[in-house]
Protein backbone atom coordinates (compact mmCIF):
# COMPACT_ATOMS: atom_id res chain seq x y z
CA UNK A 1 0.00 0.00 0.00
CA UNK A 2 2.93 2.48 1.07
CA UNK A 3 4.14 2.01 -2.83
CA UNK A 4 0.74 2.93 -4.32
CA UNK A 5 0.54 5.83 -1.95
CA UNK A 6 4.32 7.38 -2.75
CA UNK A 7 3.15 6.94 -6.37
CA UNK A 8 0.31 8.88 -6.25
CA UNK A 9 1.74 11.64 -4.43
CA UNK A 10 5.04 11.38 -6.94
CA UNK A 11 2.36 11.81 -9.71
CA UNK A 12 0.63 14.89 -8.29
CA UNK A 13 4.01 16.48 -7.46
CA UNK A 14 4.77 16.18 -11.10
CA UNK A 15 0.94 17.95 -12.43
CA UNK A 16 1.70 20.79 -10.11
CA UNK A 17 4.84 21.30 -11.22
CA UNK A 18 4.12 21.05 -14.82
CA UNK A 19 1.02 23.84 -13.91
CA UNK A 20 3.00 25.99 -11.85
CA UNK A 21 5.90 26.15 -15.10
CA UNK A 22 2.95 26.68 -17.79
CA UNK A 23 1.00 29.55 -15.58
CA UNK A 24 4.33 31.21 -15.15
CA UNK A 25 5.93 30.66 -18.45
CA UNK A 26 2.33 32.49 -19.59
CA UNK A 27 2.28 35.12 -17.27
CA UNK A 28 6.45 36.35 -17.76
CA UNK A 29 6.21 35.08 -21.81
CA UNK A 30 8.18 38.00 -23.93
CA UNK A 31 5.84 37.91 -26.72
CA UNK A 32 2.15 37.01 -27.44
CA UNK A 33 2.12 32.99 -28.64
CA UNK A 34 1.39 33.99 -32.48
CA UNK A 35 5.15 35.96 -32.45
CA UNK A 36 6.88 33.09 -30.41
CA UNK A 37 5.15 30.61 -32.96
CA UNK A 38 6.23 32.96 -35.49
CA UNK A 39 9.85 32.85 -34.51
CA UNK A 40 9.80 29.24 -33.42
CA UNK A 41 8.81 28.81 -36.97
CA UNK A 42 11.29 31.02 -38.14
CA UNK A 43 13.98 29.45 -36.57
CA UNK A 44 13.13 26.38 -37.84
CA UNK A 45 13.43 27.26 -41.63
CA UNK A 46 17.01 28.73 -41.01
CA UNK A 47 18.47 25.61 -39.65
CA UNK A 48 16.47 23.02 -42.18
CA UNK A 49 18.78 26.18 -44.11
CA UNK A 50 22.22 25.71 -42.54
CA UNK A 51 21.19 21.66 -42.60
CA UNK A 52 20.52 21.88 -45.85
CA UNK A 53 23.70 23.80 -46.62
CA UNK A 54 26.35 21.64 -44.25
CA UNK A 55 24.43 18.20 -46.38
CA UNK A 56 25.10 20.03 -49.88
CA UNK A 57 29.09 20.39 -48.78
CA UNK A 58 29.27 17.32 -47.38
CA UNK A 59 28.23 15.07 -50.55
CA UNK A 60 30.33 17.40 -52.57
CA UNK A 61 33.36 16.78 -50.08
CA UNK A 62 32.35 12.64 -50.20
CA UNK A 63 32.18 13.19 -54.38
CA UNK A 64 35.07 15.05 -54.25
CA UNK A 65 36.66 12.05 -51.99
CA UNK A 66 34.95 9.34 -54.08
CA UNK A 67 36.03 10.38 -57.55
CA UNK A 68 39.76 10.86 -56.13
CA UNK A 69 39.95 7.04 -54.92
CA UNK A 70 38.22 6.46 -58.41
CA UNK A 71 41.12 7.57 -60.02
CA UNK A 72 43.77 6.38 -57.61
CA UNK A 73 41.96 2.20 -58.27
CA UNK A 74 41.70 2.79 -62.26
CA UNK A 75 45.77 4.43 -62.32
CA UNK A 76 46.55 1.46 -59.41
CA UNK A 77 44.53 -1.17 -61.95
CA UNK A 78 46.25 0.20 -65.13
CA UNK A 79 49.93 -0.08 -63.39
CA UNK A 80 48.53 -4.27 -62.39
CA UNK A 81 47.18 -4.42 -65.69
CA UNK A 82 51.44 -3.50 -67.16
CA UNK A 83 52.44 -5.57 -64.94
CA UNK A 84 50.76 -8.82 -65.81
CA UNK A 85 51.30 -8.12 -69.13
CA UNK A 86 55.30 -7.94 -68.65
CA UNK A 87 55.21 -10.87 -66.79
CA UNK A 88 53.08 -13.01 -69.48
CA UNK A 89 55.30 -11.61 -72.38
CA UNK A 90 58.42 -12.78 -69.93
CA UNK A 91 57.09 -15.91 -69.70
CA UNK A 92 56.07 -16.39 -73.05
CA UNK A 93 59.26 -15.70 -74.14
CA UNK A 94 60.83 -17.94 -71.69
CA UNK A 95 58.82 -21.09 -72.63
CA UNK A 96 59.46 -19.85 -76.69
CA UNK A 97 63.01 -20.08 -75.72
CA UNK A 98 62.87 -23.73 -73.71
CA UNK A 99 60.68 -25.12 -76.93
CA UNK A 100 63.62 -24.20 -79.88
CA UNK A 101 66.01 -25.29 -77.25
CA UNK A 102 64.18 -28.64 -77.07
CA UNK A 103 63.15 -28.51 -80.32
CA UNK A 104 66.78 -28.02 -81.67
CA UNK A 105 68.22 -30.72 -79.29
CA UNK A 106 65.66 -32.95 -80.39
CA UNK A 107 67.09 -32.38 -84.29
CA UNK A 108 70.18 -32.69 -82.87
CA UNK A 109 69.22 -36.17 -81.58
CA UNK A 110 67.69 -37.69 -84.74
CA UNK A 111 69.94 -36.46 -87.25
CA UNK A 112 73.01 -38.32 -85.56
């Protein structure tokens, strides 16, 4: 019962608090509601503004980022791309080398 009771009275603390702060926020308010509205409202457009305007840098910062690591993988991907390619024409020529030296030994062998 003691629980109930401290509840209660927690709860009615809290509605005459929140009565006392409305009655006085009405009675020492700077400006009549349809102003405050007014420059709640006002307020409100400049920072969807500045929101607006911090979002628009920031995707042209991450494009700005984006198309830079672009080009950094496509020059990284052209420098593999050499690379491979050196190593297949080293090979090639490698194994083109081993055949007419096998092929030549092998003439060597039947023609004796």
């Amino acid at each position: 019962m003691d629980n109930s009771n401290n509840t209660g009275k927690i709860v009615g603390s809290l509605v005459v608090g929140a009565l006392v702060g409305v009655t006085l926020g009405v009675l020492f308010a700077p400006h009549k509601g349809t102003r405050t509205r007014s420059m709640i409202a006002g307020g409100a457009e400049d920072m969807a503004k500045d929101f607006k305007k911090k979002m628009s840098r920031e995707a042209k910062d991450f494009k700005k980022m984006v198309s830079k690591d672009a080009k950094m993988l496509k020059d990284k991907a052209a420098e593999l791309e050499g690379m491979v390619e050196g190593k297949f024409e080293s090979v090639s020529s490698s194994l083109k080398e081993k055949a007419n030296a096998l092929l030549q030994m092998n003439s060597d062998h039947v023609t004796k």
